[in-house]
C-alpha atoms as a PDB file:
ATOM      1  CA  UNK A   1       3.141  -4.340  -9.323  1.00  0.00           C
ATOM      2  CA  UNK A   2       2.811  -1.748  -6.843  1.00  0.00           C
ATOM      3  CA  UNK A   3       5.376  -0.661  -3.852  1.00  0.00           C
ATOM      4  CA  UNK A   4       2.515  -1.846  -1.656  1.00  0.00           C
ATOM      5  CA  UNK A   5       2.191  -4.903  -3.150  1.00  0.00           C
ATOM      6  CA  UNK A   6       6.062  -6.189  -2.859  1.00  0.00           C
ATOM      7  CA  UNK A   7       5.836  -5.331   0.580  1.00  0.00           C
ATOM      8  CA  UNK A   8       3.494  -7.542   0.817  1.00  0.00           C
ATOM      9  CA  UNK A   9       5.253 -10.343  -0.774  1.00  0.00           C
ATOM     10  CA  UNK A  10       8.109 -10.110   2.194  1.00  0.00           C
ATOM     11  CA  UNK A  11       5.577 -12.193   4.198  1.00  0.00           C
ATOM     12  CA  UNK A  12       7.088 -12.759   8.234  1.00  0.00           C
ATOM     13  CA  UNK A  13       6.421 -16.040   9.348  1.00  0.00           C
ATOM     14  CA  UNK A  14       5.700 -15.347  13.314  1.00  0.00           C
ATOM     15  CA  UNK A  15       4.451 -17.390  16.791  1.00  0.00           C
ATOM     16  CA  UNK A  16       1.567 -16.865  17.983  1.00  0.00           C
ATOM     17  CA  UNK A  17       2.061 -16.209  21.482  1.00  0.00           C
ATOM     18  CA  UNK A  18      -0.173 -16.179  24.701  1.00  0.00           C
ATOM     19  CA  UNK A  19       2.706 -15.698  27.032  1.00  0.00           C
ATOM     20  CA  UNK A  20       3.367 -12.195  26.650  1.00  0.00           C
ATOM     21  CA  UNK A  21       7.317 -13.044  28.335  1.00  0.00           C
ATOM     22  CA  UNK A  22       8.434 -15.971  26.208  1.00  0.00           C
ATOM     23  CA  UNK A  23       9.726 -13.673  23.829  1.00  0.00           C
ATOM     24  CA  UNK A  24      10.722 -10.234  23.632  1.00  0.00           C
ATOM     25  CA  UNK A  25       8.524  -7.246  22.219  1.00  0.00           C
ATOM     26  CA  UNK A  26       5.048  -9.510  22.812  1.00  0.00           C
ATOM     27  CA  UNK A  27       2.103  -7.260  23.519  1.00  0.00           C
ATOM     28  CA  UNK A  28      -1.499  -8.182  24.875  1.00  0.00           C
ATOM     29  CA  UNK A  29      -3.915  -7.068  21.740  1.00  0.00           C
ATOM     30  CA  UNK A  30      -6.701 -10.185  21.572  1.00  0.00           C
ATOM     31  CA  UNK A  31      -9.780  -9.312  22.996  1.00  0.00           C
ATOM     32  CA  UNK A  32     -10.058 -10.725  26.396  1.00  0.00           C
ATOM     33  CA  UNK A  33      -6.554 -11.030  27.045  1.00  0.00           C
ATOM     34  CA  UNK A  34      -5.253  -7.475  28.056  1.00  0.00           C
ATOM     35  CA  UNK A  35      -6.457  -7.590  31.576  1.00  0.00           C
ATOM     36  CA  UNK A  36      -4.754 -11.010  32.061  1.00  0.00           C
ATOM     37  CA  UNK A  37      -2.063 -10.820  35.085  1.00  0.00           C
ATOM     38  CA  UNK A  38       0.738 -11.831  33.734  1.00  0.00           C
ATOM     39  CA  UNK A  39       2.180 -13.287  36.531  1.00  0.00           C
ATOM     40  CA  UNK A  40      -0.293 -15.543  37.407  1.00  0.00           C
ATOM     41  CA  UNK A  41      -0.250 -17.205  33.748  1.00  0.00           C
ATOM     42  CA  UNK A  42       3.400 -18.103  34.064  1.00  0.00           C
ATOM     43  CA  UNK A  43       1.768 -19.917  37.557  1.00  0.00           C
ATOM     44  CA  UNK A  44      -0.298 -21.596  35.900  1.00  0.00           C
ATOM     45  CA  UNK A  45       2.273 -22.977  33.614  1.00  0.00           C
ATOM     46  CA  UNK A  46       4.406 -23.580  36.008  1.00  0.00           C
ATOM     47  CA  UNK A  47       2.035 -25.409  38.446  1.00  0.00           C
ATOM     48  CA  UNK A  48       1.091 -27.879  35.014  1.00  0.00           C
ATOM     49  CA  UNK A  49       4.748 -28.030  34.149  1.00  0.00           C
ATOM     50  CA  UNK A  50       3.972 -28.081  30.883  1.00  0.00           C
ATOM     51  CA  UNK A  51       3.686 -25.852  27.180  1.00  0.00           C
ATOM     52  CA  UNK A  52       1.264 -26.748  24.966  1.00  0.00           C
ATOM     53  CA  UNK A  53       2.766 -25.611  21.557  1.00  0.00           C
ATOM     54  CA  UNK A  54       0.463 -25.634  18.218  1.00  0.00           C
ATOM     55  CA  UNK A  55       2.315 -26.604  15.511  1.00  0.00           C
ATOM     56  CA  UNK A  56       0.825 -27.179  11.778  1.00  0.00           C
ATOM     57  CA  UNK A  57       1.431 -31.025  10.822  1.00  0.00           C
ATOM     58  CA  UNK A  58       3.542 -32.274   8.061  1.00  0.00           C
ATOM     59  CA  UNK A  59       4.568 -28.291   7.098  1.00  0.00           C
ATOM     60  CA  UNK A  60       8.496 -28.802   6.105  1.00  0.00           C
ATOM     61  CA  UNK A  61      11.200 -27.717   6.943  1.00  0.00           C
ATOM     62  CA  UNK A  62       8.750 -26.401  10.495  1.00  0.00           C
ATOM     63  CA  UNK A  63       7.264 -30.061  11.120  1.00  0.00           C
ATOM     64  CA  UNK A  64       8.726 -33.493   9.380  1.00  0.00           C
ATOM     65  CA  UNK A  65       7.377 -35.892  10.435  1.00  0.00           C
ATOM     66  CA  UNK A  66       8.531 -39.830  10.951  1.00  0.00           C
ATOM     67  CA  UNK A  67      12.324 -38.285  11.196  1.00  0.00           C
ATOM     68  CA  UNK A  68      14.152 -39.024  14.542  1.00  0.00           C
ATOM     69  CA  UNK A  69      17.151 -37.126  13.320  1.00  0.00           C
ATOM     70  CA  UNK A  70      15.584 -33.682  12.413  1.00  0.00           C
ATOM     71  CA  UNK A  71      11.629 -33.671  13.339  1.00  0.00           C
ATOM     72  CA  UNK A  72      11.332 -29.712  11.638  1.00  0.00           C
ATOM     73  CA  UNK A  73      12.379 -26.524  12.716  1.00  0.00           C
ATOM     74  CA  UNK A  74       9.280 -25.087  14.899  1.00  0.00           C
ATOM     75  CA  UNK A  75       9.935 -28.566  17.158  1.00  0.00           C
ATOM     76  CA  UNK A  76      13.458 -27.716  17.729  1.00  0.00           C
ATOM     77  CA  UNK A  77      12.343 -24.308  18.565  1.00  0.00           C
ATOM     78  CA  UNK A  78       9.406 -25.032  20.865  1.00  0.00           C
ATOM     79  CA  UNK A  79      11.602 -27.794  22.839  1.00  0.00           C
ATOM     80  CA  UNK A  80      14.212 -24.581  23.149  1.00  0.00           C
ATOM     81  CA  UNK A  81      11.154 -22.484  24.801  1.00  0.00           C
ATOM     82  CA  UNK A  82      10.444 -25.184  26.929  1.00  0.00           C
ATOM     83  CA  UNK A  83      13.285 -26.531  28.372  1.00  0.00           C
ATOM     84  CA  UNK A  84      14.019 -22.247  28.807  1.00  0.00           C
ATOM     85  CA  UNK A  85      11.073 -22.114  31.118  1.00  0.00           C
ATOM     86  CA  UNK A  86      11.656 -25.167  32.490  1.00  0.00           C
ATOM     87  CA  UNK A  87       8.630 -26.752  31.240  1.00  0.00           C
ATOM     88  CA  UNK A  88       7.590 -29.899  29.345  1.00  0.00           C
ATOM     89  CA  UNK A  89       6.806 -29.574  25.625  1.00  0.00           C
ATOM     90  CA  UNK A  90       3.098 -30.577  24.656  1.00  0.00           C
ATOM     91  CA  UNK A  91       2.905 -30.771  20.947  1.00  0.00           C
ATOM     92  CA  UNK A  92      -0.579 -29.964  19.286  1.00  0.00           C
ATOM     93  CA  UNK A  93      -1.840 -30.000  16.004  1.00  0.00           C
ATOM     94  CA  UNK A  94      -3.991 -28.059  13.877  1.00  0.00           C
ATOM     95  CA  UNK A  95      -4.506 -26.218  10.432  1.00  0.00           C
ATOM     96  CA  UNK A  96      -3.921 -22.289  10.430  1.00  0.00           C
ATOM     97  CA  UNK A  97      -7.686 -21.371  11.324  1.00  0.00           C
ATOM     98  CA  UNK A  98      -7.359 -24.108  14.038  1.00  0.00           C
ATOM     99  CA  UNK A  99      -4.455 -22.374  15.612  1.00  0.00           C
ATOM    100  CA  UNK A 100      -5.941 -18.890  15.999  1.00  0.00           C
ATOM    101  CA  UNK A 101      -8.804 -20.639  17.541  1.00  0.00           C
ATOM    102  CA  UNK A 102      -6.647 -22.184  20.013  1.00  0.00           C
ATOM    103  CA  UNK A 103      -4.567 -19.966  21.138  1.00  0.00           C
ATOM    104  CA  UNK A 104      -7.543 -17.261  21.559  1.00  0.00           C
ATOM    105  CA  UNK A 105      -9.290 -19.818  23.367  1.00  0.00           C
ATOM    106  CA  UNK A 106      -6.277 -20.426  25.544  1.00  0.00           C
ATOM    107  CA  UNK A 107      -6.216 -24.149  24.901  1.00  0.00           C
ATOM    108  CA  UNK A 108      -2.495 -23.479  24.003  1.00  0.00           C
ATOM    109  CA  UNK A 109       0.066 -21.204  25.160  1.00  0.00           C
ATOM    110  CA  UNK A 110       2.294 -21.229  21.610  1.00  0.00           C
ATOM    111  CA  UNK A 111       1.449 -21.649  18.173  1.00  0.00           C
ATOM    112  CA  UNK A 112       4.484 -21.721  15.574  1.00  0.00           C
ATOM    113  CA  UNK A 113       4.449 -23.432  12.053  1.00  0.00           C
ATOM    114  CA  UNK A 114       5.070 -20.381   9.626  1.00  0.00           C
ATOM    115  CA  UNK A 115       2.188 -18.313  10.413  1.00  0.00           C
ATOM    116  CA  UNK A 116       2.022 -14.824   9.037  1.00  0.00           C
ATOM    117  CA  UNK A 117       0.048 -11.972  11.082  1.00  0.00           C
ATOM    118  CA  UNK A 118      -2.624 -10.098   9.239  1.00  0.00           C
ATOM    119  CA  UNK A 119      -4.931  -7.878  10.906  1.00  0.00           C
ATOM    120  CA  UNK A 120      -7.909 -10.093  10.944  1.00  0.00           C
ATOM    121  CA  UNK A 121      -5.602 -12.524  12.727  1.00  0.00           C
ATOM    122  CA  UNK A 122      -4.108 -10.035  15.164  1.00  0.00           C
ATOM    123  CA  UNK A 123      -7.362  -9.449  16.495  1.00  0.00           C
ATOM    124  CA  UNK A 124      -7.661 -12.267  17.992  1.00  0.00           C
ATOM    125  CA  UNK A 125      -4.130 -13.368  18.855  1.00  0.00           C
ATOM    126  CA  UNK A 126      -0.897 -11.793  20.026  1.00  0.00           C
ATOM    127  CA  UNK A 127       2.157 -11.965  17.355  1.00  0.00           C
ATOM    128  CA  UNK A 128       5.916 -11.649  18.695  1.00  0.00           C
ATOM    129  CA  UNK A 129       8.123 -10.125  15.889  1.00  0.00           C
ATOM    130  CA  UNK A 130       8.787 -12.126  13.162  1.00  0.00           C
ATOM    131  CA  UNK A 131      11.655 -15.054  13.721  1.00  0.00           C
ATOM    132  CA  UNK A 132      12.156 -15.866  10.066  1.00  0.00           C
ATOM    133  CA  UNK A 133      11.274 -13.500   6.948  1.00  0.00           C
ATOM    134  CA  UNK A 134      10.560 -15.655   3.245  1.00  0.00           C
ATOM    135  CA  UNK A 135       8.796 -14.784   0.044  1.00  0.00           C
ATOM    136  CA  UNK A 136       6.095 -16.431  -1.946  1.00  0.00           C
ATOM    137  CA  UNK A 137       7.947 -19.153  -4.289  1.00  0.00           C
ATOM    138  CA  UNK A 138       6.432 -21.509  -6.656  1.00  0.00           C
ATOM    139  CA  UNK A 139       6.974 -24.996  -8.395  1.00  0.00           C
ATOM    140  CA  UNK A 140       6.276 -25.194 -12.147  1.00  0.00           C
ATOM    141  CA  UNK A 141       5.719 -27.933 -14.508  1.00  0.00           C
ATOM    142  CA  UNK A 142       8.403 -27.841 -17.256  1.00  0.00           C
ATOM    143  CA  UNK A 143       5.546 -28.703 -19.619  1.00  0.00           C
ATOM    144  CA  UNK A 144       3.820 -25.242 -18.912  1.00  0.00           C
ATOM    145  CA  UNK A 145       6.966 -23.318 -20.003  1.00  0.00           C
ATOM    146  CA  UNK A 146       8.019 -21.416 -23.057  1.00  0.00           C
ATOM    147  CA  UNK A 147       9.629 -23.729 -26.073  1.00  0.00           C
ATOM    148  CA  UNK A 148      13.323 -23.763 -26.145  1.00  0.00           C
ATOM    149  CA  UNK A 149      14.734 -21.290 -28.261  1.00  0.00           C
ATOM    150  CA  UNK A 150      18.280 -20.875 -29.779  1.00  0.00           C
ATOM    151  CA  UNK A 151      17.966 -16.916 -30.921  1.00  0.00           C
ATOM    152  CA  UNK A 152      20.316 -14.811 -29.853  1.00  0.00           C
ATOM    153  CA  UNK A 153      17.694 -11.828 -30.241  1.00  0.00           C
ATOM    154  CA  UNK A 154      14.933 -13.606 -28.273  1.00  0.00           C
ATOM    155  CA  UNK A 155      16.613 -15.761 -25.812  1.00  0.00           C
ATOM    156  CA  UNK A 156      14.796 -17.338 -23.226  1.00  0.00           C
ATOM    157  CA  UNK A 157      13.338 -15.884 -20.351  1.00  0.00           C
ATOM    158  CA  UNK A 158      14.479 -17.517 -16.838  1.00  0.00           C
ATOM    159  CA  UNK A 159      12.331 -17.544 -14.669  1.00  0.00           C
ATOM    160  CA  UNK A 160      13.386 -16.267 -11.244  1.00  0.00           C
ATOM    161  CA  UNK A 161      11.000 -15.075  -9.194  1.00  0.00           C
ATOM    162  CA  UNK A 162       6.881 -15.345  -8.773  1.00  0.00           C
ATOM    163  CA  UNK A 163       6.432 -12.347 -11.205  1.00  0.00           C
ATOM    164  CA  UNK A 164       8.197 -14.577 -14.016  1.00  0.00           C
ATOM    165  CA  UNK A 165       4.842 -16.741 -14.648  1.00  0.00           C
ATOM    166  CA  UNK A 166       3.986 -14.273 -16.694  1.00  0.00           C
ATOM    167  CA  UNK A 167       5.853 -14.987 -19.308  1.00  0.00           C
ATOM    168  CA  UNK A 168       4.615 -19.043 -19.089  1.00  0.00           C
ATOM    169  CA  UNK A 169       0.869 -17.802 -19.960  1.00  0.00           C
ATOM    170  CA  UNK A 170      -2.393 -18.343 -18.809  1.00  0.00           C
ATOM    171  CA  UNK A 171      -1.316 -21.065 -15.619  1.00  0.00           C
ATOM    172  CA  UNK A 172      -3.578 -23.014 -13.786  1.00  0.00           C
ATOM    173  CA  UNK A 173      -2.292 -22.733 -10.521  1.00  0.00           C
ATOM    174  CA  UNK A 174      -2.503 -24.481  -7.145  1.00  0.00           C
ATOM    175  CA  UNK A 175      -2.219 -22.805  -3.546  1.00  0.00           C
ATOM    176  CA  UNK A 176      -3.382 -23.940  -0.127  1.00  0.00           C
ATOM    177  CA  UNK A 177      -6.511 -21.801   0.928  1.00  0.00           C
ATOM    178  CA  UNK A 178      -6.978 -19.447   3.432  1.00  0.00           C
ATOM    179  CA  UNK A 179      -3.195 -18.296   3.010  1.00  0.00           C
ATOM    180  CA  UNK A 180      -1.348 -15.294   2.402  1.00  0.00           C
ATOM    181  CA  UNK A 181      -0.026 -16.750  -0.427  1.00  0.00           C
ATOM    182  CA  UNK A 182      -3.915 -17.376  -1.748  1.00  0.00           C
ATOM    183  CA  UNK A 183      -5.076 -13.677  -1.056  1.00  0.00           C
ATOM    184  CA  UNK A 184      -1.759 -12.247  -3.285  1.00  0.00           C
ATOM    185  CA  UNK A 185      -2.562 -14.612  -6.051  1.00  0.00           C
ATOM    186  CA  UNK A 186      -6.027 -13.873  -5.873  1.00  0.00           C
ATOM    187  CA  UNK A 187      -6.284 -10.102  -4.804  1.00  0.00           C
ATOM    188  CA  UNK A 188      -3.200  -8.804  -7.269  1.00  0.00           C
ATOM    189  CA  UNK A 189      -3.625  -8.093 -10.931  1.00  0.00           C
ATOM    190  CA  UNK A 190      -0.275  -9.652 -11.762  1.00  0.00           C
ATOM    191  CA  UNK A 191      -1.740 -12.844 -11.717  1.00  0.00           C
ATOM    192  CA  UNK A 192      -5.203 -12.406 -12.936  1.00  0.00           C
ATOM    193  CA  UNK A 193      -4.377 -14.047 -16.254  1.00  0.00           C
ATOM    194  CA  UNK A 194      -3.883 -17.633 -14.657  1.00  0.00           C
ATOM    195  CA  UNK A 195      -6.538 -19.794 -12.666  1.00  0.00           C
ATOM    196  CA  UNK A 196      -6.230 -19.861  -8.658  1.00  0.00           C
ATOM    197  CA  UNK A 197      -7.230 -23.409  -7.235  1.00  0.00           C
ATOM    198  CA  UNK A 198      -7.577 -23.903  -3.944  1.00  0.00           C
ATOM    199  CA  UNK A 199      -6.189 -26.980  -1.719  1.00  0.00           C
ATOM    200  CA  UNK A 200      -6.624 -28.088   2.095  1.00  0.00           C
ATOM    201  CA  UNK A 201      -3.365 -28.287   2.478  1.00  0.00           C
ATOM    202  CA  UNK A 202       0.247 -27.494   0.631  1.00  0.00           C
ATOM    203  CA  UNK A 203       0.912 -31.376   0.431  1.00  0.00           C
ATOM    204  CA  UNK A 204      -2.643 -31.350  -1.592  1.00  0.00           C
ATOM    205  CA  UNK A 205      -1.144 -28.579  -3.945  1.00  0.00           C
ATOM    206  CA  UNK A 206       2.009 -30.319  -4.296  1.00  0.00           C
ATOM    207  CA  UNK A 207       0.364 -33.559  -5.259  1.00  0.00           C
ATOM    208  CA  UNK A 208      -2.185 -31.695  -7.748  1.00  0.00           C
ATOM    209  CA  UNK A 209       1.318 -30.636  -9.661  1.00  0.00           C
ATOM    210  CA  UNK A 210       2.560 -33.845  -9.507  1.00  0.00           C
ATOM    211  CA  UNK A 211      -0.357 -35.467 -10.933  1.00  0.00           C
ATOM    212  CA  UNK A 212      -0.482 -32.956 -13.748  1.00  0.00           C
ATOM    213  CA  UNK A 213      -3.811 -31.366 -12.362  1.00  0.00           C
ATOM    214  CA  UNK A 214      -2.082 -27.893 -12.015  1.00  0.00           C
ATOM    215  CA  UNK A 215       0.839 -25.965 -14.153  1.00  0.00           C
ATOM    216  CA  UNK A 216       2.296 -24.529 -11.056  1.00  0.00           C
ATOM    217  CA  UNK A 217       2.105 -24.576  -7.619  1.00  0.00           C
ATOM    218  CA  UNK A 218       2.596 -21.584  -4.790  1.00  0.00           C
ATOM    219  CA  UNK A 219       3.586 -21.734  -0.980  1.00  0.00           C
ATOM    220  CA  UNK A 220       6.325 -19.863   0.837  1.00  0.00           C
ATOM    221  CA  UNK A 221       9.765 -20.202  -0.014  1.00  0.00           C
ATOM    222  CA  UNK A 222      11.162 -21.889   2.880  1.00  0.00           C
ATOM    223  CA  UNK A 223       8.531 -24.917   1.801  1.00  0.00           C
ATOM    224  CA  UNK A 224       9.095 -24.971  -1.919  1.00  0.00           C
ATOM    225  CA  UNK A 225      13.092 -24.896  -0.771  1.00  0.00           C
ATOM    226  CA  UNK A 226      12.290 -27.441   1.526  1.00  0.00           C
ATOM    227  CA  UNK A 227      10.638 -30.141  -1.300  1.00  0.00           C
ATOM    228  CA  UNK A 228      13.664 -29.735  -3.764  1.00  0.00           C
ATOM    229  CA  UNK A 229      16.173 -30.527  -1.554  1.00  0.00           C
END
């Protein structure tokens, strides 16, 4: 795998931000949005008392939902933005795509839930510096690895790290589209050996594996962390 490549895999999960002062470093780079007073936003905001935050639904550990005690780390922080600005938190959901579009559209001020800037996506939207760093992880079906073996001159390979499903074969393996995560699996020759398939969603993916319809199944590591707790 190339230097380039492993770069790569250090994906940042950022916030998309339309409020160039909620945090530090933000820039104006969409189209449309450089010439916006910036004053006059935080006005607006102010006059509606409220921050309309995008989050993705059902994403763990960002958004759990039906849990009282801990709804998901991207509510916590977007209550924490809020209540800094003195606002009311609006919580809206969408898929990935969804929450480009809305935020570019300005039909919501914030969008977290472990979204990764790529350039395509930073034309359109302004990214703050990353607030948590992970790596593509995966979940593999013990029936798609190696047999056990007791020699001492072959012993078994553990497997570690994404780079390790070599060693299980030709994989059939499950990813939610229009990722990050689908692009490496797809775009690197590390994994050209093994079948990408494509889900809607991560909980898709992870209930393809269950089911037995995949060998393996790929997301960022703070969600695969997040389902084996």
């Amino acid at each position: 795998m190339s230097s380039k490549t492993v770069s790569r895999l250090r994906i940042g999960l950022t916030a998309i931000l339309v409020i160039s002062v909620v945090l530090a470093n933000t820039v104006w780079a969409a189209p449309g949005l450089s010439e916006r007073p910036k004053g006059s936003y935080l006005r607006k905001l102010a006059d509606a008392g409220v921050l309309r935050i995008g989050l993705q639904k059902n994403v763990p550990p960002f958004h759990i939902p039906d849990n009282e005690e801990y709804p998901g780390l991207d509510v916590e922080i977007g209550r924490a933005i809020a209540e800094h600005m003195g606002l009311k938190p609006q919580f809206v959901f969408g898929d990935l795509d969804q929450l480009i579009d809305l935020a570019a559209q300005g039909k919501i001020d914030v969008a977290l839930g472990g979204i990764s800037s790529d350039l395509e996506r930073s034309l359109r939207a302004n990214f703050t510096e990353p607030y948590l760093k992970t790596t593509p992880a995966a979940l593999l079906n013990r029936k798609s690895l190696p047999p056990e073996t007791s020699s001492v001159d072959f012993p078994r390979k553990k497997f570690e790290s994404l780079l390790d499903l070599r060693y299980a074969g030709s994989l059939k393996i499950g990813v939610k589209q229009g990722t990050t995560n689908e692009e490496i699996l797809k775009t690197d020759t590390e994994f050209s050996m093994h079948q990408i398939v494509t889900f809607d969603s991560n909980g898709q993916a992870l209930q393809a594996l269950l089911a037995g319809e995949v060998d393996a199944f790929v997301a960022d590591g703070v969600y695969i962390q997040a389902q084996t707790i």
